[in-house]
C-alpha atoms as a PDB file:
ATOM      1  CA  UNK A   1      84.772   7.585 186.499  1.00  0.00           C
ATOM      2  CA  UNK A   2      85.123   8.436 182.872  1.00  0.00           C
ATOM      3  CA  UNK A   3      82.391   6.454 182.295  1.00  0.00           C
ATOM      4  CA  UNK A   4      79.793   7.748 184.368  1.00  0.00           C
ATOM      5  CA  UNK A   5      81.088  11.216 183.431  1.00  0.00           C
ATOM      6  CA  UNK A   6      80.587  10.161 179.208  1.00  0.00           C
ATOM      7  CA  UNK A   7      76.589   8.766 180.455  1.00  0.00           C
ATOM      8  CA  UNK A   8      75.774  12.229 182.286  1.00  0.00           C
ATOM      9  CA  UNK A   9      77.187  13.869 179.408  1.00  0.00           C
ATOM     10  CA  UNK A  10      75.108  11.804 177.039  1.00  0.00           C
ATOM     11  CA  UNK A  11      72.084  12.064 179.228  1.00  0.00           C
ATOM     12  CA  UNK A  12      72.748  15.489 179.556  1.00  0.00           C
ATOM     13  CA  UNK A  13      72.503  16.198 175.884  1.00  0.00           C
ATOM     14  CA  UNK A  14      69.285  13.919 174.893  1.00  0.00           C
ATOM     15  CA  UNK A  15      67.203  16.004 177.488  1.00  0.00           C
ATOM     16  CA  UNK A  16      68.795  19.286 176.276  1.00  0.00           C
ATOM     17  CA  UNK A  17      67.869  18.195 172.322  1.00  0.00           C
ATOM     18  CA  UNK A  18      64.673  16.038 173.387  1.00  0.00           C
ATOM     19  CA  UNK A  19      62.330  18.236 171.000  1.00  0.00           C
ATOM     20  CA  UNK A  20      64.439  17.853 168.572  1.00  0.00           C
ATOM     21  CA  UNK A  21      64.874  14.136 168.772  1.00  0.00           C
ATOM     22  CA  UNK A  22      61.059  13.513 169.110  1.00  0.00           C
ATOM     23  CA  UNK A  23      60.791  15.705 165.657  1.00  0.00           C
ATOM     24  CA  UNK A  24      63.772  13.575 163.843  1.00  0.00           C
ATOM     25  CA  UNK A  25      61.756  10.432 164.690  1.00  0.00           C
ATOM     26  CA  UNK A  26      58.377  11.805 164.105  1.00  0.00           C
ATOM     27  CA  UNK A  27      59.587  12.527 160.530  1.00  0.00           C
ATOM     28  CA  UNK A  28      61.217   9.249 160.385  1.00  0.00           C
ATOM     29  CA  UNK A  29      57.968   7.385 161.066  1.00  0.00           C
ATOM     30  CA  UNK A  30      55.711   9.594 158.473  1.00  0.00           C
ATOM     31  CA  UNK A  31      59.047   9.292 155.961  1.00  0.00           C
ATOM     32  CA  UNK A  32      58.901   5.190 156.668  1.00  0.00           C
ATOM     33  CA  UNK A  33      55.154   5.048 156.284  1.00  0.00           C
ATOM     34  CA  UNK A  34      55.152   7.010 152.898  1.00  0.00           C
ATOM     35  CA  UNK A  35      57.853   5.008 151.505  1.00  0.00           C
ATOM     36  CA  UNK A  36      55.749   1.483 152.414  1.00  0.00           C
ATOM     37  CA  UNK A  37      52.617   2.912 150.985  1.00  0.00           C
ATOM     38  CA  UNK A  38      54.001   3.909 147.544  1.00  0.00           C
ATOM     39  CA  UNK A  39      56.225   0.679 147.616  1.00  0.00           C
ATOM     40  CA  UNK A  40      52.689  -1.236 147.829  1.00  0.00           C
ATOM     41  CA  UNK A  41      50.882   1.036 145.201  1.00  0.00           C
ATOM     42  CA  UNK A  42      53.933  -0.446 143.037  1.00  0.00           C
ATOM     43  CA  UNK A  43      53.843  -3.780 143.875  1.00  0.00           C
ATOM     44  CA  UNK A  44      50.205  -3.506 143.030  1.00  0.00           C
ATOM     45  CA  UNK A  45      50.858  -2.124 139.863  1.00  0.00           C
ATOM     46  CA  UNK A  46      53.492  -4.914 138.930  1.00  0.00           C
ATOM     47  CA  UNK A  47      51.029  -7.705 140.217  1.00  0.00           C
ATOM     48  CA  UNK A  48      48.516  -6.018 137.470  1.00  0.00           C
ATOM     49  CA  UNK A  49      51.229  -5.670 134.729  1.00  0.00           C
ATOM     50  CA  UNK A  50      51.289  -2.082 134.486  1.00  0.00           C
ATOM     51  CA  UNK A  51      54.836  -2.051 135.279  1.00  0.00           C
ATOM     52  CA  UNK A  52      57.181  -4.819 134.532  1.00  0.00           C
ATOM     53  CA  UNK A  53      59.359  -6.442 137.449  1.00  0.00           C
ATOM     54  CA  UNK A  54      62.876  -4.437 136.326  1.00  0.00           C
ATOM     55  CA  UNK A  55      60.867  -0.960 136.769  1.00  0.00           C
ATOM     56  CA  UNK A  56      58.997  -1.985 139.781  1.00  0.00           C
ATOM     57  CA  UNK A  57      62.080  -2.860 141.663  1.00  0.00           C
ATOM     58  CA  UNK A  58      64.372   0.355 140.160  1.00  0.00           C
ATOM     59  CA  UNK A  59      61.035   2.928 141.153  1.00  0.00           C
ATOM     60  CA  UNK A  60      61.278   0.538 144.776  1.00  0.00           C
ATOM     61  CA  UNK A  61      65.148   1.517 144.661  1.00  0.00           C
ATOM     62  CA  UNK A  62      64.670   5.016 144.024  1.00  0.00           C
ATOM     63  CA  UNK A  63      62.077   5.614 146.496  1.00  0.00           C
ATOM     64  CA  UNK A  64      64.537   3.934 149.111  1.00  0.00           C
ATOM     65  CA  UNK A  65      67.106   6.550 148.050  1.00  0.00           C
ATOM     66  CA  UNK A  66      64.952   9.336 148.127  1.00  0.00           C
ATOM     67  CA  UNK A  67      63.502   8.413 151.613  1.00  0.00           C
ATOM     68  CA  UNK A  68      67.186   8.069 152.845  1.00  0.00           C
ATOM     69  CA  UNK A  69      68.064  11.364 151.387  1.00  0.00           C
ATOM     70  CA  UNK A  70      65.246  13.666 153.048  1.00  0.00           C
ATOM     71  CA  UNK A  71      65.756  11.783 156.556  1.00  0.00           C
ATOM     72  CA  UNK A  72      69.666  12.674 156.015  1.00  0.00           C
ATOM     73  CA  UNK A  73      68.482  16.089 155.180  1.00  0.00           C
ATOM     74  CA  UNK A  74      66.055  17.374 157.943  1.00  0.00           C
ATOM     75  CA  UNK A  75      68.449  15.083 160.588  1.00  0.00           C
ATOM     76  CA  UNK A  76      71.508  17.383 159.350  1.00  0.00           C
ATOM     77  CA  UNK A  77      69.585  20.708 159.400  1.00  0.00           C
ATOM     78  CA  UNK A  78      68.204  19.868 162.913  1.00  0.00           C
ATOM     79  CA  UNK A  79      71.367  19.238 164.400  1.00  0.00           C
ATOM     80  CA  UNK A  80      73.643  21.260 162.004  1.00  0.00           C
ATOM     81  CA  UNK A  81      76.012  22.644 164.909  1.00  0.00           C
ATOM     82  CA  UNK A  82      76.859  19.358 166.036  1.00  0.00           C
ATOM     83  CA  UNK A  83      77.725  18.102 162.935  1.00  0.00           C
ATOM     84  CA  UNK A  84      79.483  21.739 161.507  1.00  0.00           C
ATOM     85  CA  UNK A  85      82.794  19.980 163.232  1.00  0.00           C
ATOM     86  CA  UNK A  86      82.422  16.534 161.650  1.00  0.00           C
ATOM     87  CA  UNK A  87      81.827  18.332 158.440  1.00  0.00           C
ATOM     88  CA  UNK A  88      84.796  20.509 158.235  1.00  0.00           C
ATOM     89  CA  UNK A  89      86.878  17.589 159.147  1.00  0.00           C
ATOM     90  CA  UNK A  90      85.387  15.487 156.151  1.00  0.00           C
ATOM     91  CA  UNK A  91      85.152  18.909 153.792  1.00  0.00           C
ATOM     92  CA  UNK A  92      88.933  19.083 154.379  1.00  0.00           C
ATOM     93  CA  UNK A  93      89.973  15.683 153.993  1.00  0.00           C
ATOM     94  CA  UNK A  94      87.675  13.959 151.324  1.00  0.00           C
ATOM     95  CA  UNK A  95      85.239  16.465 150.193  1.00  0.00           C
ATOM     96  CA  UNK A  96      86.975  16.913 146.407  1.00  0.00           C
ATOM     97  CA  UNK A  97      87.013  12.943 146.533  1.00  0.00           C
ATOM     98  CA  UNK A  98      83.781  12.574 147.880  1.00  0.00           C
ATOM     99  CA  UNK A  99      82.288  15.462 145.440  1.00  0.00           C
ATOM    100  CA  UNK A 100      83.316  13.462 142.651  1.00  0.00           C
ATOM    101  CA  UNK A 101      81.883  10.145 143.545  1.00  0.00           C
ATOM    102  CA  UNK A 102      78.702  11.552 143.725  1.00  0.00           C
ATOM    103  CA  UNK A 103      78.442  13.182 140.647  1.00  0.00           C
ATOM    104  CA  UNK A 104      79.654  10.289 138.979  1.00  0.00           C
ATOM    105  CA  UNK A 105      77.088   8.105 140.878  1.00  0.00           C
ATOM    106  CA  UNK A 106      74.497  11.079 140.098  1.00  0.00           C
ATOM    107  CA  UNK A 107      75.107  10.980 136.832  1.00  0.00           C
ATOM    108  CA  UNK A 108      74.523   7.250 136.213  1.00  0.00           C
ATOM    109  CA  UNK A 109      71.517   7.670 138.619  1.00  0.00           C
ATOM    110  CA  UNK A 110      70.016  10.295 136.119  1.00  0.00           C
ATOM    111  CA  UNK A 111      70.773   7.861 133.139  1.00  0.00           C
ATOM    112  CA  UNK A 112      69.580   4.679 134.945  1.00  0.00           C
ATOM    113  CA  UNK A 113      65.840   6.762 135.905  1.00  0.00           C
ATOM    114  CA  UNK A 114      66.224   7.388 131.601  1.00  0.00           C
ATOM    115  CA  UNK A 115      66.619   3.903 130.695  1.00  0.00           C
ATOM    116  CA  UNK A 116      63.913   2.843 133.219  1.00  0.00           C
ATOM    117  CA  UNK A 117      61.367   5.741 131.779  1.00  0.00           C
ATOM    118  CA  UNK A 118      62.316   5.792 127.889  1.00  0.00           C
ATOM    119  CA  UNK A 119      62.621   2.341 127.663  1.00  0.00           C
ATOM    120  CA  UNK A 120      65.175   2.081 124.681  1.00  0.00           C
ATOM    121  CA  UNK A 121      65.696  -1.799 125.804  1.00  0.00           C
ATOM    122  CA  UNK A 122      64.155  -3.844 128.680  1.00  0.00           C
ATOM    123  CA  UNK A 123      65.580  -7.116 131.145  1.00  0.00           C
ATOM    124  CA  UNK A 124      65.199 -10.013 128.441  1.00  0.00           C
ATOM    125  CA  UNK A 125      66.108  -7.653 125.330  1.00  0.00           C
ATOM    126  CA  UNK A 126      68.837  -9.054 122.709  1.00  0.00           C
ATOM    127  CA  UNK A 127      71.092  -5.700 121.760  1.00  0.00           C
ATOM    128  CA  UNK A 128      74.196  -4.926 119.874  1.00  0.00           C
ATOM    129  CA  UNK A 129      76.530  -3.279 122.460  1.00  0.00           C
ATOM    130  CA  UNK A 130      79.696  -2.308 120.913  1.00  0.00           C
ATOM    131  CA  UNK A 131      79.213  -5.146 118.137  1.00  0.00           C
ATOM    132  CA  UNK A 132      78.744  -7.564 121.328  1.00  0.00           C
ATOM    133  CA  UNK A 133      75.144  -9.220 120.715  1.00  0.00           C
ATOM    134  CA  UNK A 134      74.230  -9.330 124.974  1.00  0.00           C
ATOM    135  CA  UNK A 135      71.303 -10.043 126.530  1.00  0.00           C
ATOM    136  CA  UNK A 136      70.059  -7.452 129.428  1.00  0.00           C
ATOM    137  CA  UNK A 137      69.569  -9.301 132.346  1.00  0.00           C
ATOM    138  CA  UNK A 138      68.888  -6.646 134.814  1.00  0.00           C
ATOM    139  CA  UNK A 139      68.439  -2.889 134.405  1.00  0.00           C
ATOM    140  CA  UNK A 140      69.633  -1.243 137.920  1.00  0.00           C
ATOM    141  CA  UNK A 141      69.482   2.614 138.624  1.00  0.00           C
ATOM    142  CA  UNK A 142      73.463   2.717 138.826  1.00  0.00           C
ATOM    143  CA  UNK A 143      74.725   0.222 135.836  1.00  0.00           C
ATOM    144  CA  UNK A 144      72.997  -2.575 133.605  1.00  0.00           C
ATOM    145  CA  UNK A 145      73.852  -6.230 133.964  1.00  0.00           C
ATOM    146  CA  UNK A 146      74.137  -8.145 130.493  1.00  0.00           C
ATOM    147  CA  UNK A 147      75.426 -11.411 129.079  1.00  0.00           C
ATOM    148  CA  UNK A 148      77.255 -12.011 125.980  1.00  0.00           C
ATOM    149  CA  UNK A 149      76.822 -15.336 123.613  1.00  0.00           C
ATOM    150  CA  UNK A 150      79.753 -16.788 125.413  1.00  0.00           C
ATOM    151  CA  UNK A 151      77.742 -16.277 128.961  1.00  0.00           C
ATOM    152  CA  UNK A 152      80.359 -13.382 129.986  1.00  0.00           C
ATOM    153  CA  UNK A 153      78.313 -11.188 132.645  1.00  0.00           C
ATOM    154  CA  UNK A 154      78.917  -7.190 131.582  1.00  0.00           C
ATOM    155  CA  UNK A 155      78.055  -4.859 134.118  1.00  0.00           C
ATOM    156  CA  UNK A 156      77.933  -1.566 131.943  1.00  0.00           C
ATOM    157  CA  UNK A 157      77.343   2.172 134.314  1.00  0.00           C
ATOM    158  CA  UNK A 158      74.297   3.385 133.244  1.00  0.00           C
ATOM    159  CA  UNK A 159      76.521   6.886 132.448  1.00  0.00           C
ATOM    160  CA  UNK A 160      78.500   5.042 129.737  1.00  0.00           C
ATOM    161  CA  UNK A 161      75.450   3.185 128.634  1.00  0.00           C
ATOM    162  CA  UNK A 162      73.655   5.838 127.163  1.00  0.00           C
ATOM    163  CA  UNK A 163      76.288   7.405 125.378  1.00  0.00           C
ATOM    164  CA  UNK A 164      76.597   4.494 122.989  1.00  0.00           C
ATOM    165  CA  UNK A 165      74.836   3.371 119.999  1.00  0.00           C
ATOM    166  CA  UNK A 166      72.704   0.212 120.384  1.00  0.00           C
ATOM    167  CA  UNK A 167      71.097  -2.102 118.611  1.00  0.00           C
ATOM    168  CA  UNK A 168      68.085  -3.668 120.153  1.00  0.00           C
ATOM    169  CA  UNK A 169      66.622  -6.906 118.069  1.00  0.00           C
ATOM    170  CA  UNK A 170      63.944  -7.483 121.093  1.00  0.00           C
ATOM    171  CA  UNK A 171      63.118 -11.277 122.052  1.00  0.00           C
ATOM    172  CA  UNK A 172      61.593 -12.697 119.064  1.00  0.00           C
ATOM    173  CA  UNK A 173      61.073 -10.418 116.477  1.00  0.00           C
ATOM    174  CA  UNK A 174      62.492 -10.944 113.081  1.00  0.00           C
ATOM    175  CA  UNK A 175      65.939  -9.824 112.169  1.00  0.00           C
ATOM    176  CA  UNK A 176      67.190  -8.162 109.222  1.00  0.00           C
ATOM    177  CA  UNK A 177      70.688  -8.925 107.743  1.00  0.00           C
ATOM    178  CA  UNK A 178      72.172  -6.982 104.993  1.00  0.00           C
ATOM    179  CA  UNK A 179      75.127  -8.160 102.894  1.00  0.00           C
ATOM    180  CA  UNK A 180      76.387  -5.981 100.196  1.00  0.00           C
ATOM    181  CA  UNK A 181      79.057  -6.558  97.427  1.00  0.00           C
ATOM    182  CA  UNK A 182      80.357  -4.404  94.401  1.00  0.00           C
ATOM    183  CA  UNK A 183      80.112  -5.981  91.247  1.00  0.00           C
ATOM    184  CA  UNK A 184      81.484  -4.183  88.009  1.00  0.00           C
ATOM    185  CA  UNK A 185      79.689  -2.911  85.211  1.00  0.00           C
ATOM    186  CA  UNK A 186      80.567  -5.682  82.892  1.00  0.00           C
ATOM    187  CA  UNK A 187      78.637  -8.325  84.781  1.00  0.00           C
ATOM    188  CA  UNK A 188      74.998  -9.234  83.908  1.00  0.00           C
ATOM    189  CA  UNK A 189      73.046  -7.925  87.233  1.00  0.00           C
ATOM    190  CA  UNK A 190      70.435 -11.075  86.589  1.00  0.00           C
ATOM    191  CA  UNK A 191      73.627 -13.211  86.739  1.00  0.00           C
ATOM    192  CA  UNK A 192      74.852 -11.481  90.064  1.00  0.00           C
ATOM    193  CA  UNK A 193      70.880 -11.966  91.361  1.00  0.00           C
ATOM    194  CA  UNK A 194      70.935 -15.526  90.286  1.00  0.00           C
ATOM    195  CA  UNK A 195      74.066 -16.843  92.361  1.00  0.00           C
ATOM    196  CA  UNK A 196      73.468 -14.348  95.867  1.00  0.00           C
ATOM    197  CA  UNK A 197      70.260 -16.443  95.989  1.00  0.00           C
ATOM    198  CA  UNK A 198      71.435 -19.799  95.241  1.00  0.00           C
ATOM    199  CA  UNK A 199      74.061 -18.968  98.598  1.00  0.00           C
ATOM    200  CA  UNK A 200      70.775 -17.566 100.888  1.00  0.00           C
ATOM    201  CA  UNK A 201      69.147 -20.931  99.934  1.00  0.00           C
ATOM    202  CA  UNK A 202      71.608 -23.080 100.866  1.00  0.00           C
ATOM    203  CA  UNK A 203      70.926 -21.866 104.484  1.00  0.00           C
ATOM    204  CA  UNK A 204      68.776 -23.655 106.854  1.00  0.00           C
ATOM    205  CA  UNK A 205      68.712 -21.022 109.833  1.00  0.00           C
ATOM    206  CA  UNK A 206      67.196 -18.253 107.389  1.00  0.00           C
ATOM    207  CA  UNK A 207      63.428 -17.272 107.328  1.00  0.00           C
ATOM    208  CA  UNK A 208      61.632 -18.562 103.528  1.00  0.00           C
ATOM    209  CA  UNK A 209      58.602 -16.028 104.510  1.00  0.00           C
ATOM    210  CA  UNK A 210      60.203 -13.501 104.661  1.00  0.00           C
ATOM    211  CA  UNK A 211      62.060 -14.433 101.800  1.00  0.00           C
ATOM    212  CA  UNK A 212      65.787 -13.455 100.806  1.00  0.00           C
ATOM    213  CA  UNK A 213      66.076 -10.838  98.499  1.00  0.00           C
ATOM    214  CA  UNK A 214      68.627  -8.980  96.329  1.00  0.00           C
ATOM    215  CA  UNK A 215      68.708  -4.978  95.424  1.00  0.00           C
ATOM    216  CA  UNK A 216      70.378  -3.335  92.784  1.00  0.00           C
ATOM    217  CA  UNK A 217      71.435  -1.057  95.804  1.00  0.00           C
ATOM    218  CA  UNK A 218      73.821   1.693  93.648  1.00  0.00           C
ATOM    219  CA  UNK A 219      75.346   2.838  90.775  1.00  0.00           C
ATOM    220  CA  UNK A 220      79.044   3.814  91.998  1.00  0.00           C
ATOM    221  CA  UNK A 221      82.038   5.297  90.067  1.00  0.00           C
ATOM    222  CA  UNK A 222      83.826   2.415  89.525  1.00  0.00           C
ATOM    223  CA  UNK A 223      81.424  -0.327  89.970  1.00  0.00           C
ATOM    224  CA  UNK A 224      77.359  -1.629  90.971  1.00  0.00           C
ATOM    225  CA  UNK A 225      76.423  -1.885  94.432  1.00  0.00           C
ATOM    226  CA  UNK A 226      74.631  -4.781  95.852  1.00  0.00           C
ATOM    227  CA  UNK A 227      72.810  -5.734  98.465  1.00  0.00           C
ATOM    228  CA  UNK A 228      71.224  -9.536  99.457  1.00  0.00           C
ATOM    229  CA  UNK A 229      68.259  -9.014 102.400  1.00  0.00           C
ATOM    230  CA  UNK A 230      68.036 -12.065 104.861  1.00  0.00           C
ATOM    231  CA  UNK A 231      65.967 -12.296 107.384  1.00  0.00           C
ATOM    232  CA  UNK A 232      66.431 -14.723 110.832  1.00  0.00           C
ATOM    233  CA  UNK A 233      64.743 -15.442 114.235  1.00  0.00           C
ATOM    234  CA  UNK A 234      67.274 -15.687 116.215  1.00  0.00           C
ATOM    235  CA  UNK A 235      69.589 -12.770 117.304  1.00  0.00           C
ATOM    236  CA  UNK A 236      72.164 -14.756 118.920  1.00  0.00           C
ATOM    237  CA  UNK A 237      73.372 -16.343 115.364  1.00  0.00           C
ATOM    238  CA  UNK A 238      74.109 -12.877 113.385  1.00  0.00           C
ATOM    239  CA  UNK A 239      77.822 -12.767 113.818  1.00  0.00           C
ATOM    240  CA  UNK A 240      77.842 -16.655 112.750  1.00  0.00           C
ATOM    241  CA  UNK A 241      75.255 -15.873 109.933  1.00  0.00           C
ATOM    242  CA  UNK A 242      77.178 -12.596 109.024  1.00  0.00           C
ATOM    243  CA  UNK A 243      80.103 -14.377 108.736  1.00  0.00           C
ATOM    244  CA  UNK A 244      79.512 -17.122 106.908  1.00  0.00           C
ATOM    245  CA  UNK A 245      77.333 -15.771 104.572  1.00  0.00           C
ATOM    246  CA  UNK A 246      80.382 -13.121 103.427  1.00  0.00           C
ATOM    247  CA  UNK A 247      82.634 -16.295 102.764  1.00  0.00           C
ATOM    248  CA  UNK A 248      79.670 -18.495 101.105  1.00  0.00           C
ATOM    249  CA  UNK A 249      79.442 -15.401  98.820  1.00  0.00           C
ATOM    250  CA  UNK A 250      83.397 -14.929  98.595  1.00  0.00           C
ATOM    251  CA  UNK A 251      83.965 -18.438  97.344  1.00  0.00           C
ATOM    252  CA  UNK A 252      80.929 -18.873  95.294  1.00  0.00           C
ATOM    253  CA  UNK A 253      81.544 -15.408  92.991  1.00  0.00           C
ATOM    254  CA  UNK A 254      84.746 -17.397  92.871  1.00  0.00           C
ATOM    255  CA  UNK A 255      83.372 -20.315  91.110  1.00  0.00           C
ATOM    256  CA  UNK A 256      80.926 -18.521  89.015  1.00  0.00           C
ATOM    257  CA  UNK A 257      84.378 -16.064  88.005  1.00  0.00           C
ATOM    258  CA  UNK A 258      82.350 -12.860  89.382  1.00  0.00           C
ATOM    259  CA  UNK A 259      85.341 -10.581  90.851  1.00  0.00           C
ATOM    260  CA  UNK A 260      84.421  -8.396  93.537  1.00  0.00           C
ATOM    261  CA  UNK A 261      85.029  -4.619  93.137  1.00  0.00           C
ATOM    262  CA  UNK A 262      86.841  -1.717  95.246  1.00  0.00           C
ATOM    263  CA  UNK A 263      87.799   1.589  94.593  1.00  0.00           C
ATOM    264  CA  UNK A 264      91.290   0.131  95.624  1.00  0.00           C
ATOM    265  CA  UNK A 265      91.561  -2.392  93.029  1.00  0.00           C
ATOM    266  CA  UNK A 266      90.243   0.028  90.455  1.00  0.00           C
ATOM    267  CA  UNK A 267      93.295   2.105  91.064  1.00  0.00           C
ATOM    268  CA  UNK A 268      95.549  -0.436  90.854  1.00  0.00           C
ATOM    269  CA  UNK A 269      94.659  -1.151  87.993  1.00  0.00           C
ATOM    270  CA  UNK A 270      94.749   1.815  86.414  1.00  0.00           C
ATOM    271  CA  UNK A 271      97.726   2.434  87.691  1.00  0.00           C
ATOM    272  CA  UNK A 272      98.878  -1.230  85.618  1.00  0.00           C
ATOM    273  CA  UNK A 273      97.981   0.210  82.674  1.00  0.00           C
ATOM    274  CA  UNK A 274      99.076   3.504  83.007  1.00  0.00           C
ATOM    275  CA  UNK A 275     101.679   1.786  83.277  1.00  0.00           C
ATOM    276  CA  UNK A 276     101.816  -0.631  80.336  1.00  0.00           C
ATOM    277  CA  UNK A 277     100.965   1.768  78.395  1.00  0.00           C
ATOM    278  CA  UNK A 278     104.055   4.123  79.384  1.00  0.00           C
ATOM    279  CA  UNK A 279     106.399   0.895  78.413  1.00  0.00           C
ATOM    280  CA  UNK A 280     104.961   0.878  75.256  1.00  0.00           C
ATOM    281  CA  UNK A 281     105.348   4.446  74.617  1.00  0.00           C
ATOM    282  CA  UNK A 282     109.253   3.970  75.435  1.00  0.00           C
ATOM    283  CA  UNK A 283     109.541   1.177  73.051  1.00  0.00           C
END
């Protein structure tokens, strides 16, 4: 009895909001239809390489969302009395919650349709993410997938992404390292020149063309600035490279009795002969 009581009702409604049903579909259709025509203008596009296969499928994405969101629209402000009670119920118990979800999910919406537009990186891009050298494996409208050297997957929100400072070194372009070391003013620069370039040559995995270099980078207060220039193919090496070229160059100035500078040492060593010379005083 219930049952047949729920069908009339049911039946009772769908030929009281017929028109209304007929125009929610209609829309869907012509909604549906658009979507699958710009989808195949896109595909098109990719299939012609005017858009690579990351922004194809995030412009596929967002016109999914966007069709979803105008069929939620006119459907709601069709049959907005029916669903004022289901609203007030979810306005009462989630809506704060629910508020901010979507903003956060708006917000890394907005920066994923940034990335995907201003291109600062694209899917097969080495970058430097927080001194992390990843590789971008997929760029989605919400968050980016990456992969560190050790083959860690990172899945960053797009929100957070854009907020930090990146690197990109591309896929094969040449890389620029800089090393840089204070010398004091007692050393012959020619000297210093001489054994930063005897430790680039010794490496195998840098580039001869271009070819390392060394600049007389600054004149500071308490000693000369230097800086060797290498450059390397490969992105995936530089902490390795950074790294060992700092200790080549460590033990090296080492054997050649070249001390490296700070302003730290410079103190304390004024402060040793203020020192020695306040012992001699008192003698």
């Amino acid at each position: 009895m219930i049952f047949q009581n729920f069908l009339e009702s049911l039946f009772g409604w769908l030929l009281e909001n017929l028109d209304r049903l007929i125009s929610v579909l209609v829309v869907i259709v012509i909604i549906i239809l658009i979507y699958f025509v710009l989808k195949t203008q896109v595909n098109r596009l990719k299939k012609k390489e005017k858009l690579d296969e990351s922004n194809a499928k995030n412009i596929i994405r967002l016109l999914k969302i966007i069709s979803y969101t105008i069929g939620l629209i006119i459907f709601s402000l069709l049959f907005a009395q029916e669903l004022a009670y289901f609203t007030g119920i979810i306005s009462i118990a989630g809506g704060t919650v629910i508020g901010f979800a979507a903003m956060n999910t708006l917000g890394n919406l907005i920066a994923g349709i940034i990335i995907v537009t201003r291109k600062p990186f694209k899917v097969g891009d080495r970058i430097l993410y927080k001194k992390r050298v990843v590789d971008v494996l997929d760029i989605k409208l919400v968050f980016t997938k990456m992969e560190d050297l050790n083959r860690v997957k990172i899945f960053v929100p797009n929100q957070k992404l854009i907020k930090e400072e990146i690197e990109n070194y591309g896929k094969d372009e040449i890389l620029r390292r800089e090393i840089f070391v204070s010398i004091g003013y007692e050393e012959d620069p020619r000297m210093v020149e001489k054994v930063l370039l005897e430790i680039a040559a010794k490496f195998t995995n840098l580039l001869t063309d271009p070819a390392p270099r060394v600049d007389l980078y600054d004149f500071l207060d308490y000693a000369i600035q230097y800086r060797l220039l290498v450059f390397i193919k490969n992105s995936k090496i530089i902490p390795k490279i950074d790294y060992d070229l700092k200790k080549a160059i460590f033990y090296s100035f080492k054997d050649y009795n070249l001390e490296l500078v700070t302003p730290t040492i410079i103190e304390l060593r004024k402060s040793e002969a203020q020192e020695i010379e306040k012992e001699k005083k008192e003698e």
